[in-house]
Protein backbone atom coordinates (compact mmCIF):
# COMPACT_ATOMS: atom_id res chain seq x y z
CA UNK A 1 -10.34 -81.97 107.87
CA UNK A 2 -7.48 -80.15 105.76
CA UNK A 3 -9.21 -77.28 105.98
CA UNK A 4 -8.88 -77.29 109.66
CA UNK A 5 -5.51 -78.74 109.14
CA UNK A 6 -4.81 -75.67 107.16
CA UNK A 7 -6.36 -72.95 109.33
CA UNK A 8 -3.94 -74.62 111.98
CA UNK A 9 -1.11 -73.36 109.75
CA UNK A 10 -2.65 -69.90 109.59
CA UNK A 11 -3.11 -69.58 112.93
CA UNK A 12 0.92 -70.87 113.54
CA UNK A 13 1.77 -67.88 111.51
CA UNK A 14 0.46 -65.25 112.93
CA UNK A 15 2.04 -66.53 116.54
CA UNK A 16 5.00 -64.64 114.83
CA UNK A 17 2.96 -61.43 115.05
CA UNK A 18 2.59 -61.34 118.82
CA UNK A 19 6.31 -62.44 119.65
CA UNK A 20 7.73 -60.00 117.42
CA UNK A 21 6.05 -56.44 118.02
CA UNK A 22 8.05 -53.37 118.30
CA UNK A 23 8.11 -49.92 119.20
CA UNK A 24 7.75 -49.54 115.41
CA UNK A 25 4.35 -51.09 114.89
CA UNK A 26 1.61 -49.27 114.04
CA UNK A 27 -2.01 -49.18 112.87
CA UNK A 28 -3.03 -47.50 109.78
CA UNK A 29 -6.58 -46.33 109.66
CA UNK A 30 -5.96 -44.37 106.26
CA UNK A 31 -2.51 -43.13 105.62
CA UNK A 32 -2.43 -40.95 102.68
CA UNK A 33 1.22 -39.87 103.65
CA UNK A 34 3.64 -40.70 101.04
CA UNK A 35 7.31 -41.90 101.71
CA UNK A 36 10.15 -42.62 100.06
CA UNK A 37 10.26 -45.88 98.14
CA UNK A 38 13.76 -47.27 99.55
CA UNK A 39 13.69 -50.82 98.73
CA UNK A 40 16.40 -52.49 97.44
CA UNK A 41 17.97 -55.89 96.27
CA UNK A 42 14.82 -59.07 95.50
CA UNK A 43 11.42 -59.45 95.88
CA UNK A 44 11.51 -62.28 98.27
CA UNK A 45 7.41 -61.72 100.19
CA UNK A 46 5.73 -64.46 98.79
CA UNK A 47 2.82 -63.08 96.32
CA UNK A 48 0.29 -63.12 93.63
CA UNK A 49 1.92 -63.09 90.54
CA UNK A 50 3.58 -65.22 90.52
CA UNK A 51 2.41 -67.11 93.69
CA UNK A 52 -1.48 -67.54 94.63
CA UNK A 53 -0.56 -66.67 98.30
CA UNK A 54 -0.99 -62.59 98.39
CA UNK A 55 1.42 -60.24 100.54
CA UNK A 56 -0.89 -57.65 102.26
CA UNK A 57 2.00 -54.87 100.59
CA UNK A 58 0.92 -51.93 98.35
CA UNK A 59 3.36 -50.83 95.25
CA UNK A 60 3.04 -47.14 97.14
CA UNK A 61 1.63 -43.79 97.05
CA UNK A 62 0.49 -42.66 93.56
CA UNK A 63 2.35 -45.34 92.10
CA UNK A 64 1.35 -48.22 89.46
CA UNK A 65 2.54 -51.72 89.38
CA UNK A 66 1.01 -53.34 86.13
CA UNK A 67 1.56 -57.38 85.62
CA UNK A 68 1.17 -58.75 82.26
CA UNK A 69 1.20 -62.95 81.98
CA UNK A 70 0.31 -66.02 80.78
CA UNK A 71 -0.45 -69.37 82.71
CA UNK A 72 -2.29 -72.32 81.78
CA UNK A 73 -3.74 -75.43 83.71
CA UNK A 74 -3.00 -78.63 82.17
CA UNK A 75 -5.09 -82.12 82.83
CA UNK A 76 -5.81 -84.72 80.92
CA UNK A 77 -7.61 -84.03 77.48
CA UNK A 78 -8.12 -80.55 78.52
CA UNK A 79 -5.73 -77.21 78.50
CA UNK A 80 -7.09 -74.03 79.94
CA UNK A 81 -5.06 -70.79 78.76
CA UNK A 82 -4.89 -67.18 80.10
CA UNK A 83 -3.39 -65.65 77.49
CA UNK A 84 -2.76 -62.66 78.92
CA UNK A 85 -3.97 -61.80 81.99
CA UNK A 86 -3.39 -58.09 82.51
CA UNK A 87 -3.11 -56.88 85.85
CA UNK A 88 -3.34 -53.07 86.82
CA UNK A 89 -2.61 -51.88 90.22
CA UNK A 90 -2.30 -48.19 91.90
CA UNK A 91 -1.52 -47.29 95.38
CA UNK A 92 -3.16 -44.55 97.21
CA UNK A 93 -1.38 -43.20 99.79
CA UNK A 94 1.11 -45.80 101.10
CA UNK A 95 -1.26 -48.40 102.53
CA UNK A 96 -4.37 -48.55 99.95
CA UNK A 97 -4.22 -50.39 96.55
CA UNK A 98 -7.15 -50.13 93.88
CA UNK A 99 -7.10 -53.60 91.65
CA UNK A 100 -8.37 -54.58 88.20
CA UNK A 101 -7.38 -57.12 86.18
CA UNK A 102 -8.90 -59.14 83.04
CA UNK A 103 -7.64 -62.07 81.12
CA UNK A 104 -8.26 -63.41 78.06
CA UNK A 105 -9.00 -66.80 78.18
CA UNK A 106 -8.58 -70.06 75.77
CA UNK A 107 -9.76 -73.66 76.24
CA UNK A 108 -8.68 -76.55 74.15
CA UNK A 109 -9.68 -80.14 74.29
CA UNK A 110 -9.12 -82.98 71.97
CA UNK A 111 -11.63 -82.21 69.55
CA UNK A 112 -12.74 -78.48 70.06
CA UNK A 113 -10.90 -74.52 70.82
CA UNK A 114 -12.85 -71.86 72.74
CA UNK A 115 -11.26 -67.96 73.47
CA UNK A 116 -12.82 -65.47 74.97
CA UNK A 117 -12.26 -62.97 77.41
CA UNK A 118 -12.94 -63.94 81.23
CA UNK A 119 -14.37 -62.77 84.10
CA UNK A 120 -13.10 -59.39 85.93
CA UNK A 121 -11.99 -58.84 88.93
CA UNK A 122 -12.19 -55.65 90.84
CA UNK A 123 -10.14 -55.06 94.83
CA UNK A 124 -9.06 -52.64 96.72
CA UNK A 125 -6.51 -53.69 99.32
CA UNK A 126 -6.27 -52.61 102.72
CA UNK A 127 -2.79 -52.98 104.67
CA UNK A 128 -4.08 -51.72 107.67
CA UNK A 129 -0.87 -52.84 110.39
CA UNK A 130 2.81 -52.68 110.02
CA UNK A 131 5.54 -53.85 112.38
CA UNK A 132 8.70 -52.84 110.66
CA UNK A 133 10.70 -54.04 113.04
CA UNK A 134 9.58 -57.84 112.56
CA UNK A 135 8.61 -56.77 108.88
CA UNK A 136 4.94 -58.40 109.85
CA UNK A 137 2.14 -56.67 108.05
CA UNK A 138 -1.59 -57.16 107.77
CA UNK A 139 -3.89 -56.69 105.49
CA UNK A 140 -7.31 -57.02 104.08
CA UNK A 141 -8.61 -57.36 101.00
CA UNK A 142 -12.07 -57.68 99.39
CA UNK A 143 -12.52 -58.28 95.48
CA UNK A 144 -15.81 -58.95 93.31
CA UNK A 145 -15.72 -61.24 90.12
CA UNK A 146 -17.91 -59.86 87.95
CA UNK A 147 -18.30 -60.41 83.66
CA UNK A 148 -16.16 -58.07 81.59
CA UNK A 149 -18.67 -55.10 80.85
CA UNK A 150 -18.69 -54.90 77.07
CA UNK A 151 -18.33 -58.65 76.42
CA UNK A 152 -21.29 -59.95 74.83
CA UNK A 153 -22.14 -63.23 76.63
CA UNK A 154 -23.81 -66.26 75.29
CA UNK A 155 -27.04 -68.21 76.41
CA UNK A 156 -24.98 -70.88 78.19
CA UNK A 157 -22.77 -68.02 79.80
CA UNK A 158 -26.22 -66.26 81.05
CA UNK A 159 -27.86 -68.91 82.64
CA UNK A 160 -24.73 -71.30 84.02
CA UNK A 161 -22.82 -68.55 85.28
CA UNK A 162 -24.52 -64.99 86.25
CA UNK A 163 -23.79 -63.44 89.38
CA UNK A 164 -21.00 -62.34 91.12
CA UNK A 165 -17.57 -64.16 93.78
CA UNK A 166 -17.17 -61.73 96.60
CA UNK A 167 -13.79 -62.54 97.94
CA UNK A 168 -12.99 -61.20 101.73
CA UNK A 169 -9.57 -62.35 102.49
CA UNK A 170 -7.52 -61.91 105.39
CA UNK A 171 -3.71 -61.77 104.44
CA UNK A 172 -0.67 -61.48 106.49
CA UNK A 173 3.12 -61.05 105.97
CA UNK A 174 5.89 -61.72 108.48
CA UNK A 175 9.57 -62.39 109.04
CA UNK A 176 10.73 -65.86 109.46
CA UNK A 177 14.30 -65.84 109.44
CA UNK A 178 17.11 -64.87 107.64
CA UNK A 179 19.93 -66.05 105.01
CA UNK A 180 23.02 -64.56 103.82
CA UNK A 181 21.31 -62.72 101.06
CA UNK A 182 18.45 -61.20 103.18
CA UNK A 183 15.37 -62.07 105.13
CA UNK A 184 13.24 -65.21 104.43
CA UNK A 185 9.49 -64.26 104.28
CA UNK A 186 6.11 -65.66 105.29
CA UNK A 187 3.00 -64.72 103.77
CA UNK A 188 -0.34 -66.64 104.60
CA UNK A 189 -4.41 -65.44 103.46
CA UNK A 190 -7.69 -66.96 104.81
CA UNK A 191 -10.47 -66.20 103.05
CA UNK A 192 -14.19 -66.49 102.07
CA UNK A 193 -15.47 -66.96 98.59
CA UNK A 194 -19.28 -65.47 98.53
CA UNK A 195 -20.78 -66.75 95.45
CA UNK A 196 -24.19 -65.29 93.84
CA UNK A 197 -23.63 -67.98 90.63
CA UNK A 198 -26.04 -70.88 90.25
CA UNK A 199 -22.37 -72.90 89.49
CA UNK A 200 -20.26 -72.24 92.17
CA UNK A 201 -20.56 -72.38 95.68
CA UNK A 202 -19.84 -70.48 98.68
CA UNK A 203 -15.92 -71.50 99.91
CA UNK A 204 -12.99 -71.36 102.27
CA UNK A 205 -10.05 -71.37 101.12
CA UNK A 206 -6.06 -70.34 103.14
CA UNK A 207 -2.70 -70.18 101.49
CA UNK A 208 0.56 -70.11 103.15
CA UNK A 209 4.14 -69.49 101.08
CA UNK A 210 8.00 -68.98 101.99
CA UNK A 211 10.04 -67.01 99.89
CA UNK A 212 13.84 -66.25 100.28
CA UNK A 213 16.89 -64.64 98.32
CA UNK A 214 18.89 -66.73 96.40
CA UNK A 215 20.79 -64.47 94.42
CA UNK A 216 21.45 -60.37 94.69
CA UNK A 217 18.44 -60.08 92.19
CA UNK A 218 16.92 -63.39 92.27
CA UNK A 219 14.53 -65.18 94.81
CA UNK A 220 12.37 -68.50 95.52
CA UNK A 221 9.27 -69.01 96.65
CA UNK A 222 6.55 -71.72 97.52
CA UNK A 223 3.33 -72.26 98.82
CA UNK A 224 0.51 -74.64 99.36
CA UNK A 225 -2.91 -73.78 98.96
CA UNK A 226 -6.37 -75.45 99.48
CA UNK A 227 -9.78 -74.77 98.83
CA UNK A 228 -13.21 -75.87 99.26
CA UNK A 229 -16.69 -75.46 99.04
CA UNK A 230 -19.44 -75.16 102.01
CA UNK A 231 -21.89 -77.36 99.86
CA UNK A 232 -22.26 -79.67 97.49
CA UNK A 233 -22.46 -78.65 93.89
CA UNK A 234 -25.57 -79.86 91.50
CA UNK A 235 -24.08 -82.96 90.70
CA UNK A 236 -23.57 -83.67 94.46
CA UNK A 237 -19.92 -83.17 94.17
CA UNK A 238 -17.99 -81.13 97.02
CA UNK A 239 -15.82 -78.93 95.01
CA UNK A 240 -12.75 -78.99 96.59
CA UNK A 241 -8.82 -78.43 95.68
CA UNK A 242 -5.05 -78.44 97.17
CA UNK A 243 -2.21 -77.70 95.11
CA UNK A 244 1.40 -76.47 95.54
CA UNK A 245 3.42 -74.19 93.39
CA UNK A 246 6.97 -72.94 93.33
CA UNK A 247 8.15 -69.79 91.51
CA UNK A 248 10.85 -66.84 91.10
CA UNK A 249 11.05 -63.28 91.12
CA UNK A 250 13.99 -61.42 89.40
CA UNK A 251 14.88 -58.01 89.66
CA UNK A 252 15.76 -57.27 86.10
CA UNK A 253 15.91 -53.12 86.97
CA UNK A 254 14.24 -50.88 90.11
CA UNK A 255 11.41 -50.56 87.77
CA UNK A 256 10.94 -53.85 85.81
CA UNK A 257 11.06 -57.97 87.09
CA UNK A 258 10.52 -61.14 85.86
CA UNK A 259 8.46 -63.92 87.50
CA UNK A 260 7.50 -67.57 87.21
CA UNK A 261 6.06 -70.42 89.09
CA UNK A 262 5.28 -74.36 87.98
CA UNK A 263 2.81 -76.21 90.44
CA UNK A 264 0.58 -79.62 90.92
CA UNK A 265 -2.46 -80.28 92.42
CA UNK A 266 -2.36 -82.57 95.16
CA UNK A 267 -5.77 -83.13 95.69
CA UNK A 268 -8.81 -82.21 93.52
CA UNK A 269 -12.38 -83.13 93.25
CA UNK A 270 -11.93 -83.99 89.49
CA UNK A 271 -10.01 -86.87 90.17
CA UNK A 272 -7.70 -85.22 87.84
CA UNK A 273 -4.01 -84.33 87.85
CA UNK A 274 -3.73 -80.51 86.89
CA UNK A 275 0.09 -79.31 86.18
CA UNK A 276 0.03 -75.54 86.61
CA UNK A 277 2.06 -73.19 84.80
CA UNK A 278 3.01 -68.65 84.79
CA UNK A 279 5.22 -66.75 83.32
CA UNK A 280 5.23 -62.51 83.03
CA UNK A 281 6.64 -59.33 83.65
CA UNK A 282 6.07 -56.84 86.03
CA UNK A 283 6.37 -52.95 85.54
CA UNK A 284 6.58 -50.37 88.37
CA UNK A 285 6.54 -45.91 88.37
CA UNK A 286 8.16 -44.43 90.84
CA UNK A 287 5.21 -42.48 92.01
CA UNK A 288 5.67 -39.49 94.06
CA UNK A 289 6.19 -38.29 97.64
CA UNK A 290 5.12 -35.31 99.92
């Protein structure tokens, strides 16, 4: 039921798409032309960092955006640490991204400490239709989970989780509206999780955020995301998980911003509270044009 409930929301969204075309829509099949990068003032498209919700956007041709944070998941007698996660991105052409990104991971309880470093992730992003005169963009956006080559993994690692999470996302980006400071910014996904681990299960999941300027250089975002599995786990448990986060993006210079979010699950199938927490940097070349 709040999947459906959610997939409602999606599907409100993207109404925006076919009220708002222009003569200045187009589709991009693969556009290796590069422009001009002429953005100014904040970030306001609700994205991932610092947001879960991703922005179908590309950081440009032959350009690299690199994220480096830290964000933890609190409950009750457990913390759970990414400490960092680094985040390397390049754009090809001025539509195509290639993703990788690795964390390193700690997990304390009450009576124990485990690091380590976590699970890859590998994407190449597809923004395959613009609209600049409604600023509504889609994209798509497939990335594999996969362990860290070079890690050595243990027994438990080998036989709980081997295999792979496919992830085939749909994400789109439109305008909503405006303030005095510029425009205010939709961005939902919808997405499948393919899973080839005896641990996790095959999911849905859809994420929808609103992000708008505050300040010259400053601007707030939030979303509300939910997830959850096609089947029950081992245990008989439907995995299953809806949480909302707020966060900030400031434009410290053209090339360098700060970003943060805080968050709480709303519903989980832990019975747990979680309190969610991020905080980085992001870094940006200026890339070239033809």
């Amino acid at each position: 039921m709040k999947i459906l409930l959610a997939v409602s929301l999606f599907v409100l969204a993207t109404s925006a798409f076919a009220q708002e075309q222009s003569l200045m829509s187009h589709f991009h099949l693969l556009n290796l032309k590069c422009e001009a990068n002429t953005e100014e003032g904040p970030e306001m498209t609700p994205q991932s960092p610092p947001l879960d919700v991703d922005d179908p956007g590309t950081p440009g041709c032959n350009r690299w955006e690199i994220n480096i944070l830290t964000d933890a998941d609190f409950t009750k007698g457990e913390r759970h640490f990414e400490i960092p996660l680094l985040d390397i991105n390049y754009g090809i052409g001025d539509n195509i991204q290639l993703k990788y990104e690795v964390p390193m991971e700690k997990t304390q309880t009450d009576t124990a400490s485990e690091t380590g470093v976590g699970h890859s992730r590998f994407g190449i992003k597809y923004m395959f239709y613009e609209d600049e005169g409604s600023g509504t963009q889609f994209g798509f956006y497939p990335q594999i989970d996969f362990f860290t080559p070079g890690v050595a993994k243990s027994a438990d690692q080998e036989s709980e989780s081997s295999g792979n999470i496919v992830t085939i996302p749909l994400l789109l980006t439109t305008k909503v509206g405006a303030v005095k400071k510029g425009d205010v910014m939709l961005t939902a996904n919808l997405g499948y999780n393919l899973s080839s681990r005896a641990d996790t299960e095959n999911s849905v999941y859809i994420a929808t955020g609103v992000g708008l300027p505050v300040l010259k250089n400053l601007a707030l975002m939030g979303e509300i995301s939910a997830e959850e599995s096609l089947a029950k786990s081992a245990e008989d448990v439907r995995e299953e998980l809806v949480k909302m986060n707020v966060g900030a993006i400031q434009t410290v210079a053209k090339n360098f911003l700060l970003f943060g979010s805080v968050g709480e699950s709303l519903i989980s199938s832990d019975h747990l509270n979680h309190t969610y927490a991020l905080v980085g940097f992001r870094v940006l070349t200026d890339g070239e044009t033809k």
